[in-house]
C-alpha atoms as a PDB file:
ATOM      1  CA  UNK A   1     104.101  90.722  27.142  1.00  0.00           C
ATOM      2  CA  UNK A   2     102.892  94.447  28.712  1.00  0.00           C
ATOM      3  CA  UNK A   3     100.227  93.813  31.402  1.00  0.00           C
ATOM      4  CA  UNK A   4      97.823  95.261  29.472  1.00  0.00           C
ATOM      5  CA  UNK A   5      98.476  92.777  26.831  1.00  0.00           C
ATOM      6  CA  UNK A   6      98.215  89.960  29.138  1.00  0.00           C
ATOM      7  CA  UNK A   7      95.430  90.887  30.562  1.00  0.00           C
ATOM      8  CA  UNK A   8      93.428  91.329  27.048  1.00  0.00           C
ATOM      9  CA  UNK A   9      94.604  87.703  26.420  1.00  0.00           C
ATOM     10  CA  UNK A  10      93.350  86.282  29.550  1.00  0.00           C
ATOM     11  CA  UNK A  11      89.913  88.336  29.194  1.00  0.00           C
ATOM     12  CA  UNK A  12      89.527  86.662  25.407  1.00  0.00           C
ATOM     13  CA  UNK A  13      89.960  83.278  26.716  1.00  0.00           C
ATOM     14  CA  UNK A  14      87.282  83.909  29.393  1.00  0.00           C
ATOM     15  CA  UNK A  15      84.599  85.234  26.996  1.00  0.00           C
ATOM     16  CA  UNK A  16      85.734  82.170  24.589  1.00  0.00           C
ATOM     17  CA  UNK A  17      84.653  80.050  27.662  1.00  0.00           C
ATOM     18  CA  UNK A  18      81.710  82.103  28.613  1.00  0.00           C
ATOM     19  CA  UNK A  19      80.415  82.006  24.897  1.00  0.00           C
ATOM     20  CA  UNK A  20      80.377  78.112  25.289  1.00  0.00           C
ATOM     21  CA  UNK A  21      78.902  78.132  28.333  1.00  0.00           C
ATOM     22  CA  UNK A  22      75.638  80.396  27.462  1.00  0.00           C
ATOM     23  CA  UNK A  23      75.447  78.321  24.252  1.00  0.00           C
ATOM     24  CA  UNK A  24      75.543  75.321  25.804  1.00  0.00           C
ATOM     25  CA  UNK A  25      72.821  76.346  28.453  1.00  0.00           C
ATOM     26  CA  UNK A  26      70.302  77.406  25.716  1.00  0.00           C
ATOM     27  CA  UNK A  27      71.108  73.883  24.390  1.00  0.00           C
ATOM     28  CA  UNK A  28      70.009  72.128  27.441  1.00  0.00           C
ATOM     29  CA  UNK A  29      67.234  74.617  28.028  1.00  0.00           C
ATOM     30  CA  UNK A  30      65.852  74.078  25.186  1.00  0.00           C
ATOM     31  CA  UNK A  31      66.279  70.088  24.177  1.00  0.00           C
ATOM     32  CA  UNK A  32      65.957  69.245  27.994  1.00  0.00           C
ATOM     33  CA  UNK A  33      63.067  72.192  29.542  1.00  0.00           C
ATOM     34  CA  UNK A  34      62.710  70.175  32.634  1.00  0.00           C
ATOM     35  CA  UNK A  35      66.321  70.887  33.218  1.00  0.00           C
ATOM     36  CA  UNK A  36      65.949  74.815  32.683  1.00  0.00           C
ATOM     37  CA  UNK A  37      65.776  75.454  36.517  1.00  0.00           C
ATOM     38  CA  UNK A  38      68.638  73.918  37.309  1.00  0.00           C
ATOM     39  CA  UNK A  39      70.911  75.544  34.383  1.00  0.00           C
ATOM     40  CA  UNK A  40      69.239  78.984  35.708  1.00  0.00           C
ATOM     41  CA  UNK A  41      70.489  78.089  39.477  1.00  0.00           C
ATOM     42  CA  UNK A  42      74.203  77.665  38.093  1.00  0.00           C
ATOM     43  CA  UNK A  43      74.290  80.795  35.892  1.00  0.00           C
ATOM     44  CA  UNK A  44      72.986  82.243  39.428  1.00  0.00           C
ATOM     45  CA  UNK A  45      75.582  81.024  41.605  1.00  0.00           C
ATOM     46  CA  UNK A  46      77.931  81.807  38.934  1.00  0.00           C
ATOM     47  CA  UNK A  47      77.410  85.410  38.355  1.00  0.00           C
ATOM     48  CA  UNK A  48      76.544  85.731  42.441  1.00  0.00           C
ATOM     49  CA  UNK A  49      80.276  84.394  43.143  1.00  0.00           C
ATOM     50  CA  UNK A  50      81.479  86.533  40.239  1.00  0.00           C
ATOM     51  CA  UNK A  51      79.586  90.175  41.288  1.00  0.00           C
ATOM     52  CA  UNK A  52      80.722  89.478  44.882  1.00  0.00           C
ATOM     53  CA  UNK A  53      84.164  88.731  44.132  1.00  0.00           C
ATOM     54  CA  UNK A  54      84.437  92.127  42.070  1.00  0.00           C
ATOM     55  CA  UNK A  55      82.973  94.142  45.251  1.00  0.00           C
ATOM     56  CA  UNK A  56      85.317  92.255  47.527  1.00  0.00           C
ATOM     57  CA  UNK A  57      88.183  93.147  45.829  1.00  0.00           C
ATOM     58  CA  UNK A  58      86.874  96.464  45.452  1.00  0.00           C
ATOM     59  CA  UNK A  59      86.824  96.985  48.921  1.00  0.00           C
ATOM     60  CA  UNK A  60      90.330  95.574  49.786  1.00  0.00           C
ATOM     61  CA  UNK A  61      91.450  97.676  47.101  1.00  0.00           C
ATOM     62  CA  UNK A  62      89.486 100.419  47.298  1.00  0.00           C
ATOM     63  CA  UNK A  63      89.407 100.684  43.566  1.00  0.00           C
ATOM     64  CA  UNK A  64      85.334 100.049  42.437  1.00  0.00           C
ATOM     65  CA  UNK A  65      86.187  98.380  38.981  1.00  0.00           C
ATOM     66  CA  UNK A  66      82.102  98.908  38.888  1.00  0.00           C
ATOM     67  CA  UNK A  67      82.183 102.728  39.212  1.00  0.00           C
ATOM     68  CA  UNK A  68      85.534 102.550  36.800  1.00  0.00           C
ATOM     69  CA  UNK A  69      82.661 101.177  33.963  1.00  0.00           C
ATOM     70  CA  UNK A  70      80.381 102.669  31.630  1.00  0.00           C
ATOM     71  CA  UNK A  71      77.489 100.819  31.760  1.00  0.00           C
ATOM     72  CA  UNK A  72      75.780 102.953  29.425  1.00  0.00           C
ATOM     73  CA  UNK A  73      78.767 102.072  26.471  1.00  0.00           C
ATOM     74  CA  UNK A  74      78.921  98.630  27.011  1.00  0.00           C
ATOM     75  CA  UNK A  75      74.810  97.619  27.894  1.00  0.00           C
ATOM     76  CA  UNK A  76      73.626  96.772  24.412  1.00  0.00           C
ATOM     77  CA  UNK A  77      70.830  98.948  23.256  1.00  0.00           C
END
């Protein structure tokens, strides 16, 4: 399978995971309120780890994936 391929894969399987993971926090947000805090802390930590890993790398590599995307074609309107 090409890289590119591979790579397509592997980003489809994340957003399958992420897609269960942001319904599943509106689910506890919304049966369980007193719990909404705590699901907002995760999604925190999560995208924290996630943003800093992507400058990291960045750096090391000195290839900004940020500055490679168009936030204007991809930020929903």
């Amino acid at each position: 399978m090409p890289q590119t391929e591979e790579l397509r894969a592997k980003l489809e399987q994340a957003m399958g995971l992420i897609r269960e993971v942001v319904n599943g926090s509106l689910e506890i947000m919304l049966q369980q309120p007193e719990r909404s805090k705590e699901v907002t802390s995760l999604w925190e930590d999560f995208l924290s780890e996630f943003l800093s890993f992507v400058k990291k790398r960045g750096k090391e590599t000195r290839r900004n994936l940020f500055t490679a995307v168009s936030f204007r074609k991809i930020w929903p309107k």
